[in-house]
Protein backbone atom coordinates (compact mmCIF):
# COMPACT_ATOMS: atom_id res chain seq x y z
CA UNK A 1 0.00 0.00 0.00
CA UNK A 2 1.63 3.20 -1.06
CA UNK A 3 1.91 5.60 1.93
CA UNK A 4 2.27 9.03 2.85
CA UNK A 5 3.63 10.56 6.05
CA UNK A 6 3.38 13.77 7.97
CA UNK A 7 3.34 15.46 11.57
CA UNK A 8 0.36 17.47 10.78
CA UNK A 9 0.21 17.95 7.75
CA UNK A 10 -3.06 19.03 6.93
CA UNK A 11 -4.57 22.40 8.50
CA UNK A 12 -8.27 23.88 7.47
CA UNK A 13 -8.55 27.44 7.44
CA UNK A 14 -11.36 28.08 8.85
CA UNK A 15 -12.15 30.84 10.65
CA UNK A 16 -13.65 28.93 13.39
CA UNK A 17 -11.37 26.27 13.14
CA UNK A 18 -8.32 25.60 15.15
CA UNK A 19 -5.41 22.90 15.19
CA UNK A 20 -4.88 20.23 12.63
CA UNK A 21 -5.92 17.35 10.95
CA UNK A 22 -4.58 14.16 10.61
CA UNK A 23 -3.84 14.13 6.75
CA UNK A 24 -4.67 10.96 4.32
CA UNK A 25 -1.51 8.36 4.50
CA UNK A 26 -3.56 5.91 3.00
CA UNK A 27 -3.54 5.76 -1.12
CA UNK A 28 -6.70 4.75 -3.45
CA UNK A 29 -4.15 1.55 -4.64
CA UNK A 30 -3.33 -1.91 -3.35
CA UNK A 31 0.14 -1.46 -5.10
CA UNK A 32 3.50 -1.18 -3.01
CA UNK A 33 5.81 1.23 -3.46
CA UNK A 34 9.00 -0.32 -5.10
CA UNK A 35 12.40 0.24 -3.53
CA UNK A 36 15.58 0.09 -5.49
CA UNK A 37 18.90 -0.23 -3.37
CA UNK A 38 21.32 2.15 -5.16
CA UNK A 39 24.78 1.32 -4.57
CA UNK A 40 28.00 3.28 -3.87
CA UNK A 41 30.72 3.66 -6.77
CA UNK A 42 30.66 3.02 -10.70
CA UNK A 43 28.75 0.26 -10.91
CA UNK A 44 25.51 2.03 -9.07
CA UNK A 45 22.47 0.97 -10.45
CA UNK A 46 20.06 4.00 -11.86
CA UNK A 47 16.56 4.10 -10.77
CA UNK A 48 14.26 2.09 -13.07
CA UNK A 49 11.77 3.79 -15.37
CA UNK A 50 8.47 3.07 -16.03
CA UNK A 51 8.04 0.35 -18.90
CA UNK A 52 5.09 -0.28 -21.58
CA UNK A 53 1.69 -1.17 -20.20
CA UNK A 54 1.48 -5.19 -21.50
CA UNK A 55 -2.13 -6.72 -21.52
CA UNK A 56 -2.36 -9.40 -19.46
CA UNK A 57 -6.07 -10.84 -20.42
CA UNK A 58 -9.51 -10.40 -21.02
CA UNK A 59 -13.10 -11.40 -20.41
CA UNK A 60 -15.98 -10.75 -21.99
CA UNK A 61 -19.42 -9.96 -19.75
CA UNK A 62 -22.85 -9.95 -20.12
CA UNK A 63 -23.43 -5.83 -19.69
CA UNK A 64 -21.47 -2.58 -20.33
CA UNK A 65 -19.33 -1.88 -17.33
CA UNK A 66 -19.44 1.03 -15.46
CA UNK A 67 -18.08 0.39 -12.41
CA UNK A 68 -15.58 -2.21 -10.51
CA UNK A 69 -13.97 -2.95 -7.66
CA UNK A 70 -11.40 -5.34 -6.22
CA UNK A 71 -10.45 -7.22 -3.05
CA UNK A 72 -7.57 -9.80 -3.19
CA UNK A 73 -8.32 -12.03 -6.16
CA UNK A 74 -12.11 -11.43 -6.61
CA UNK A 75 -13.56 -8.44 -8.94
CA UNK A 76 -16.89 -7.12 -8.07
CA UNK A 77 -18.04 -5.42 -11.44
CA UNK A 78 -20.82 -3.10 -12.07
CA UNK A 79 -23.02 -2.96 -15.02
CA UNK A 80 -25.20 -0.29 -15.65
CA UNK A 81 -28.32 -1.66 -17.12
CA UNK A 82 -27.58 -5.58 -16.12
CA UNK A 83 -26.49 -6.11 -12.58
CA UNK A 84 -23.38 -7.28 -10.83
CA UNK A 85 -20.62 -9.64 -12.10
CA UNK A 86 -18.15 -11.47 -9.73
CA UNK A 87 -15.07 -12.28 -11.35
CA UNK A 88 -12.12 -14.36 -10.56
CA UNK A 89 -9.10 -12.66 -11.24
CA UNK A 90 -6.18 -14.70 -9.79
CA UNK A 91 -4.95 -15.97 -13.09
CA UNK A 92 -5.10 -12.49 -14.89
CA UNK A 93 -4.59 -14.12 -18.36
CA UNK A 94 -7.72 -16.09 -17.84
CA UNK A 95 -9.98 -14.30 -15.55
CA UNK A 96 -13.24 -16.20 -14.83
CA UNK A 97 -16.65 -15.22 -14.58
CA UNK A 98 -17.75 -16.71 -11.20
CA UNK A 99 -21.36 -15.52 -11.10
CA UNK A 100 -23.95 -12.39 -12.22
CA UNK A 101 -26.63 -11.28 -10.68
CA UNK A 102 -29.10 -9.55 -12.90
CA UNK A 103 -30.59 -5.90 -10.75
CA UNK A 104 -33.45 -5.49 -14.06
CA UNK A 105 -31.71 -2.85 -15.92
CA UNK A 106 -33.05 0.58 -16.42
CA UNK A 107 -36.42 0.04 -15.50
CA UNK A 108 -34.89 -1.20 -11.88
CA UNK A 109 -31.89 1.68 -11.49
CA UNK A 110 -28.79 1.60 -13.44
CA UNK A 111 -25.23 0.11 -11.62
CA UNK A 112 -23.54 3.31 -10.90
CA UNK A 113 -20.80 2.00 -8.56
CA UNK A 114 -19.77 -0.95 -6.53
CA UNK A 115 -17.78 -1.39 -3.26
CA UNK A 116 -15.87 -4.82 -2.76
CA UNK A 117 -15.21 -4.98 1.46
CA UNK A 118 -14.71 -8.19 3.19
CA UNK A 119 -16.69 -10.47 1.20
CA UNK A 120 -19.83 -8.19 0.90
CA UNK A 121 -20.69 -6.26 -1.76
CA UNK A 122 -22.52 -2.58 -2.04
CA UNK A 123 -23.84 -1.58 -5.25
CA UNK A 124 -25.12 2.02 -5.82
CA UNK A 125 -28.16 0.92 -7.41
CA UNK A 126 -29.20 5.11 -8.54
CA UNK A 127 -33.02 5.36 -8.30
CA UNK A 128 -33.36 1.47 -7.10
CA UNK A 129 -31.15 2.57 -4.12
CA UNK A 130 -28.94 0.40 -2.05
CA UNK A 131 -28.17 -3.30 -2.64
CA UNK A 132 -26.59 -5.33 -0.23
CA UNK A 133 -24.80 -8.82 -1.50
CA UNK A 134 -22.90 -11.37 0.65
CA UNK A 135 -20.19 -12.82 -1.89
CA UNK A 136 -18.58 -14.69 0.16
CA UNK A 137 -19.13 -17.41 -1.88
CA UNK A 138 -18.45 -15.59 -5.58
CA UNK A 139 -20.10 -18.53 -7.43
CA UNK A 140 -23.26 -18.35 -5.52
CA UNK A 141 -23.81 -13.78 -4.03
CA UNK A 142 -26.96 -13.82 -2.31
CA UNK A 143 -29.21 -10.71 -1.25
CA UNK A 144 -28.33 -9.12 2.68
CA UNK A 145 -30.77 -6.60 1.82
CA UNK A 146 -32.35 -3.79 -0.57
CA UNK A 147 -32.95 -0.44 0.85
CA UNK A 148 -34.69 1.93 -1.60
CA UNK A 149 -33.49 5.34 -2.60
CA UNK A 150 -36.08 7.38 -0.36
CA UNK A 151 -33.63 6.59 2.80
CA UNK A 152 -31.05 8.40 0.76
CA UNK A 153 -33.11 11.48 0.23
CA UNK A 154 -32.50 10.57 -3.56
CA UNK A 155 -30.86 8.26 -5.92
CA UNK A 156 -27.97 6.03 -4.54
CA UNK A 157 -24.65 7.37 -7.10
CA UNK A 158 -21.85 6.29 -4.99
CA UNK A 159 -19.95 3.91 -1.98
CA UNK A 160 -17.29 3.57 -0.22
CA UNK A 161 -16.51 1.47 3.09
CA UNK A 162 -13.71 2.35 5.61
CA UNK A 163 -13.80 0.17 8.60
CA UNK A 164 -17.53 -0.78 9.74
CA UNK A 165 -18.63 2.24 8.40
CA UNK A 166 -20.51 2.81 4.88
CA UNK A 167 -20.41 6.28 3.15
CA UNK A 168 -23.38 6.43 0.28
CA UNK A 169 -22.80 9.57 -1.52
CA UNK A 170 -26.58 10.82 -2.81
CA UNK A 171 -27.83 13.02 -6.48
CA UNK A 172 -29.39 15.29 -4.45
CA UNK A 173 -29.53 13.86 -0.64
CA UNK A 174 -25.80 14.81 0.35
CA UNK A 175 -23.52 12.01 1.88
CA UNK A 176 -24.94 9.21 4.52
CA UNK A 177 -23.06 7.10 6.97
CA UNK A 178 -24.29 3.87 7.77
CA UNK A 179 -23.33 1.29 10.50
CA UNK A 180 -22.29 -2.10 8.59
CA UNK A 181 -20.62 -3.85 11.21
CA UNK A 182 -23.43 -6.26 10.26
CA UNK A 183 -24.64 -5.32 7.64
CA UNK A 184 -28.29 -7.07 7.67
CA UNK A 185 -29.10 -4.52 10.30
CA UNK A 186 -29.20 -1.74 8.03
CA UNK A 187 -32.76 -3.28 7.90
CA UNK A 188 -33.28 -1.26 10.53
CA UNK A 189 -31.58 2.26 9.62
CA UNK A 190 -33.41 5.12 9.08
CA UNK A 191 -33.68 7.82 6.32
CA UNK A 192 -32.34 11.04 5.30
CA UNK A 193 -33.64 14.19 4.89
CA UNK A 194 -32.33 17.36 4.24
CA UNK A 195 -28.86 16.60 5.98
CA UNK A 196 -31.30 15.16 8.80
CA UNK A 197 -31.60 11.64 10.43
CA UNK A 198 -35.63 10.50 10.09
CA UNK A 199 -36.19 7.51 12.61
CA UNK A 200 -37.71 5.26 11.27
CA UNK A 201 -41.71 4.53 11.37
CA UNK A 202 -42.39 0.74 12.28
CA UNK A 203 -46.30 1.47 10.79
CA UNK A 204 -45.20 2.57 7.21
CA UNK A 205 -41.98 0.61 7.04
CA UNK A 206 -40.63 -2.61 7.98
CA UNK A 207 -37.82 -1.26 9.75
CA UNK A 208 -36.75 -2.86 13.20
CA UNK A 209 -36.33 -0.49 16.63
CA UNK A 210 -33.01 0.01 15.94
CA UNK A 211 -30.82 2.19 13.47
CA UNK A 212 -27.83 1.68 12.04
CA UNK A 213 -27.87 4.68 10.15
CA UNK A 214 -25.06 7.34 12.35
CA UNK A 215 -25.64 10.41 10.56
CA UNK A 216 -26.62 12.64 7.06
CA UNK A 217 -24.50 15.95 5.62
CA UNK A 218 -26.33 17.86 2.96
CA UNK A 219 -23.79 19.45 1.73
CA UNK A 220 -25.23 23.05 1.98
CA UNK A 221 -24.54 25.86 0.78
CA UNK A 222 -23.77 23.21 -2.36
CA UNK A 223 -26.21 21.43 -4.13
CA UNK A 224 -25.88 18.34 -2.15
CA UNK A 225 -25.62 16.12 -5.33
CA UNK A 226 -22.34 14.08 -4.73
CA UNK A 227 -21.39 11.76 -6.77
CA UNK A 228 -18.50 10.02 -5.29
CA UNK A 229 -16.74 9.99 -1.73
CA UNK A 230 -13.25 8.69 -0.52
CA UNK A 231 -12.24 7.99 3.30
CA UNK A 232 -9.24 7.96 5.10
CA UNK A 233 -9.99 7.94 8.46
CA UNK A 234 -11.64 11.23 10.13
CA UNK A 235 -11.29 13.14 6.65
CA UNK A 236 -13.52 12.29 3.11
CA UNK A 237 -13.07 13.37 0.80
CA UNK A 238 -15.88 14.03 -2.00
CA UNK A 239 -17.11 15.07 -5.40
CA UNK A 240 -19.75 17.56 -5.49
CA UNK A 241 -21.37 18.77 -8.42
CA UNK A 242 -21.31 22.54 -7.71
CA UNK A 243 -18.04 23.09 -5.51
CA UNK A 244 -16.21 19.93 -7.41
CA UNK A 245 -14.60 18.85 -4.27
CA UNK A 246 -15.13 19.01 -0.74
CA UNK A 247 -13.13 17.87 2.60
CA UNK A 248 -15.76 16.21 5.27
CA UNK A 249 -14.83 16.15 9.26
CA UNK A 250 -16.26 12.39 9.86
CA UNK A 251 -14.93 12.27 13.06
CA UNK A 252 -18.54 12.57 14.75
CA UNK A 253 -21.01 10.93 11.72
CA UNK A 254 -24.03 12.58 13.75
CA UNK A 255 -21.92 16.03 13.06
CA UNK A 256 -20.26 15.85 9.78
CA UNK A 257 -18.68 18.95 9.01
CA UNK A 258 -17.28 20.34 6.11
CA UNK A 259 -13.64 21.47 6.22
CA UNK A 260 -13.07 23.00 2.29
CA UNK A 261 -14.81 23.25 -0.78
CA UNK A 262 -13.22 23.62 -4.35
CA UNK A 263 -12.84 26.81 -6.18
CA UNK A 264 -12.36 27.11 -9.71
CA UNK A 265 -12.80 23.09 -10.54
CA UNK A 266 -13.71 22.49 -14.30
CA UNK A 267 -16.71 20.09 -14.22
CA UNK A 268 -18.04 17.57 -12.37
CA UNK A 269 -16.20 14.83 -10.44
CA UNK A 270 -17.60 11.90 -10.93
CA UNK A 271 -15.10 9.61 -9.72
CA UNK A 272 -12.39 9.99 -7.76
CA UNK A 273 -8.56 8.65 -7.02
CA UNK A 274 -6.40 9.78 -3.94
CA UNK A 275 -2.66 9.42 -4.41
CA UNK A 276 0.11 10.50 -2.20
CA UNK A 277 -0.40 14.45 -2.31
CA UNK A 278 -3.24 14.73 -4.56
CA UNK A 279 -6.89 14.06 -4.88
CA UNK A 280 -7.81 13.23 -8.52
CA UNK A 281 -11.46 12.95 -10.03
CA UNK A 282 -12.76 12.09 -13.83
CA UNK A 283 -14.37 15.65 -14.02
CA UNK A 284 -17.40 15.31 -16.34
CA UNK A 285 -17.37 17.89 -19.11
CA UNK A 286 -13.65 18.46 -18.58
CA UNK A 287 -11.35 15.61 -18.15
CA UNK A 288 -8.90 15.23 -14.79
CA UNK A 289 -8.61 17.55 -12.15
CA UNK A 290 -6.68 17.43 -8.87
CA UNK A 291 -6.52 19.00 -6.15
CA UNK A 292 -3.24 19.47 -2.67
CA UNK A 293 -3.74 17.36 0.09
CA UNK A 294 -0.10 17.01 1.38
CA UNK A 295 -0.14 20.73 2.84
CA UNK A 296 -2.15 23.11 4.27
CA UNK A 297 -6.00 22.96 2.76
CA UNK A 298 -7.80 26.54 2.72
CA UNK A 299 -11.42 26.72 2.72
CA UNK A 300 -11.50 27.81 -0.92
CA UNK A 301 -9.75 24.55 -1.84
CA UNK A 302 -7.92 25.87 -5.08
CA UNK A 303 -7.48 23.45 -8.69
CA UNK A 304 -3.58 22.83 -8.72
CA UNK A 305 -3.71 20.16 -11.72
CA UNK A 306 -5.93 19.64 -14.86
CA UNK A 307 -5.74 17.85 -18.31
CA UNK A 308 -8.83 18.44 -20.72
CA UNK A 309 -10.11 15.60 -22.64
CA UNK A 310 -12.29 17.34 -24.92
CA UNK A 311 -13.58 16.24 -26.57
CA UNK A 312 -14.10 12.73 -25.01
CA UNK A 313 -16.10 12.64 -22.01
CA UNK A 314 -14.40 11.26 -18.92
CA UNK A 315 -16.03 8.44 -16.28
CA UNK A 316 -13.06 6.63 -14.07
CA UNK A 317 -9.78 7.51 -12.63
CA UNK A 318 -6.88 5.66 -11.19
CA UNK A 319 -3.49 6.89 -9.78
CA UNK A 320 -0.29 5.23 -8.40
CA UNK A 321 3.24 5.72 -7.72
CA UNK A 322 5.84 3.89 -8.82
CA UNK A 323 9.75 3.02 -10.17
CA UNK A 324 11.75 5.92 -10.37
CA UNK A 325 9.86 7.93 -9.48
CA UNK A 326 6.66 7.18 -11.43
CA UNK A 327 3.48 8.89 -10.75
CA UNK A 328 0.73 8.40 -13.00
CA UNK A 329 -2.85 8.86 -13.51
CA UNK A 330 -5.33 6.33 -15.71
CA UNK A 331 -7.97 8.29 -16.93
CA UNK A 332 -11.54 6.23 -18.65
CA UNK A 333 -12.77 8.17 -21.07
CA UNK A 334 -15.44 7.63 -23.88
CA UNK A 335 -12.76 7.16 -26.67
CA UNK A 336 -9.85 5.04 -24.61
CA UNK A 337 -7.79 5.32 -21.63
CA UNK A 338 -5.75 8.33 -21.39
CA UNK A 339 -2.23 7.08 -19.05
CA UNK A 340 -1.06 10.21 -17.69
CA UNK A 341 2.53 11.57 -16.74
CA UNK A 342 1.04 13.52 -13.36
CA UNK A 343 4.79 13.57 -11.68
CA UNK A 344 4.54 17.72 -12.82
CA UNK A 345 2.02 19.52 -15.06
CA UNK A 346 -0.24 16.54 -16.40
CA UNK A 347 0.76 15.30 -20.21
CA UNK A 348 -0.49 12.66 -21.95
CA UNK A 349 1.82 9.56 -22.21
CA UNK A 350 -0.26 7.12 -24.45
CA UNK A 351 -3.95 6.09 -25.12
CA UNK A 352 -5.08 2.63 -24.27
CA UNK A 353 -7.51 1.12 -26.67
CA UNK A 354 -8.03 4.29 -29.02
CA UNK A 355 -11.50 4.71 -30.12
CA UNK A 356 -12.84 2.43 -27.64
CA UNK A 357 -15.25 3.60 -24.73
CA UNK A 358 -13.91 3.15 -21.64
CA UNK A 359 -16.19 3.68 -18.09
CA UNK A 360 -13.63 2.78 -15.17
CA UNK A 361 -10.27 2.06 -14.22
CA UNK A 362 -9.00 0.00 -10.88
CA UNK A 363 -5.02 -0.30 -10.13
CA UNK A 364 -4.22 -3.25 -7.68
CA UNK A 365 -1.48 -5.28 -7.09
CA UNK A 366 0.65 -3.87 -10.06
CA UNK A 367 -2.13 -4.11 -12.87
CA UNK A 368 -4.88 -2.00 -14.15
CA UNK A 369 -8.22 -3.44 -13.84
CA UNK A 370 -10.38 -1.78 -17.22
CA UNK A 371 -13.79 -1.47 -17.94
CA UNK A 372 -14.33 -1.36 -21.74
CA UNK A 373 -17.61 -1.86 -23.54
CA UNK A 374 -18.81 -5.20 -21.78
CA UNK A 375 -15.28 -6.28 -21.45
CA UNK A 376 -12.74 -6.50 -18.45
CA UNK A 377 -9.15 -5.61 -19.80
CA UNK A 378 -6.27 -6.05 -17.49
CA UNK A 379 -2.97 -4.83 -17.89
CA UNK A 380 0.03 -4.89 -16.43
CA UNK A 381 0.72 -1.51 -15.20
CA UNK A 382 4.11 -0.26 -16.64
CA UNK A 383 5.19 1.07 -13.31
């Protein structure tokens, strides 16, 4: 896991705020940093650079992916207008579909992203809300539970899980955080409204006594429509349609605070990447833009990278550091994956599958994870 450290690295200012923050050391990639032992004298051995990106395999699904997700061996991949495919991925030359569940499509929300923790699986299932699957067994995922979007305050775009806690980013009902230290009592969580906790009403619903639902942030003055959210700890991190980003206090779920919003971010982040000292997202109508989070964050959380993809429209992001030095950024877009030099100013190094739509991107483990039409490309990841 690559890793970031600091004293205190990250400071809000905010008038009525005071101290510090512990800062993200956590990145959004299962890859480890690679160490090269340089020795003394003239036969020292020079850092190595990053090498081509080699595909590794391929299989074919039954939907157009448009999200995924990984944990060890297994990918958890999304399909928006199908359902959910598990896929075995330990033999990346000849990954296996292990099982699919079918959600009904359009008519019963679209797949708009999927969260792979400890054998269970969340799917943001947009105006069909939140699904809950147990895949412990990948050949045979069955139901925990199926809460529809009116807890959320609106449709169900995003999730992320940190710990025992669940973060479902809402279009239009702000960010929730749910208890899923067992997850079949979410059965008994309540709802969202307006940045408010509604207990639940045993004569309408068939919610039990108890909630696992620990608190709702609206996200005013903004719009409240987030579309994607990112945890490290007491900090998220989150993609907001107006502001573009925003830093969350999750210390207290019942009191979510916000910390800084973005100022000046092209488009919409719809998906997001954190990487040693910067936050990435696929900005919709734009292409990337990232944002400081090694230093000091004002409130008025300025752009401090961007890379337009006009005219393609972007939908995942990945980042990761590597050999030498290596930091790059995997961008989805709707013509190919842009691989991006992000170690300064961003600059394109080479397009994966040209002409090709591409909806997501996962890096784990050394190799990029890619969700192309209806077909799961892995690579090997060059760095």
């Amino acid at each position: 896991m690559a890793t970031t450290t600091s004293s205190c690295a990250v400071a809000v200012a905010l008038a009525a705020a005071t101290g510090c923050l512990t800062p993200p050391d956590l990145a959004e990639t299962d890859d480890e940093l690679s160490v090269v032992v340089v020795a003394a004298g003239p036969h020292a051995l020079a850092p190595r650079q990053p090498g081509p990106l080699a595909p590794l395999g391929q299989v074919t699904l039954p939907g157009s992916i448009y999200r995924l997700d990984l944990e060890g061996d297994l990918a958890a991949v999304g399909m928006e207008y199908v359902g959910l495919s598990l896929v075995d991925v330990a033999h990346p030359s000849a990954p296996q579909v292990r099982s699919t569940v079918y959600l009904g499509g359009a008519g019963g929300g679209a797949v708009y992203d999927v969260e792979l923790a400890d054998g269970i699986v969340y799917i943001a299932n947009n105006t069909a809300g939140l699904r809950v699957y147990d895949a412990t067994d990948p050949g045979a995922p069955t139901e925990i539970i199926h809460l529809p979007a009116s807890r959320f305050g609106a449709s169900v775009l995003g999730v992320e899980v940190d710990g025992d806690r669940l973060f479902v980013s809402s279009g239009g009902g702000g960010v929730s955080i749910w208890d899923v230290g067992d997850p079949y009592a979410l059965a008994g969580a309540g709802s969202c409204y307006n940045g408010h906790v509604v207990p639940c009403n045993p004569a309408t619903t068939t919610c039990a006594p108890t909630s696992a639902l620990l608190g709702c942030y609206a996200g005013f003055p903004s719009t409240g429509y987030f579309h994607d959210v990112i945890v490290d700890g007491d900090l998220a991190y989150a993609g907001e349609a107006l502001t573009g980003f925003q830093l969350l206090d999750v210390t207290d779920p019942a009191h979510v605070s916000q910390l800084a919003a973005g100022t000046g971010i092209p488009g919409q982040p719809l998906n997001l990447a954190l990487d040693g000292d910067h936050l990435w997202g696929a900005s919709y109508g734009y292409g990337l833009a990232g944002v400081d989070v090694g230093g000091p964050i004002p409130a008025a959380w300025p752009l401090a990278a961007a890379w337009s993809s006009s005219p393609s429209q972007p939908l995942g992001v990945a980042a990761a550091h590597g050999r030498g030095g290596a930091a790059r950024a995997y961008l989805a877009t709707s013509t190919g994956l842009a691989v991006l030099d992000v170690a300064g100013a961003p600059t394109l190094v080479t397009t994966l599958l040209p002409g090709t739509a591409t909806a997501d991107v996962e890096h784990a483990a050394g190799r990029l994870y890619v969700g192309a039409g209806t077909t799961l490309r892995i690579f090997d990841d060059g760095v």
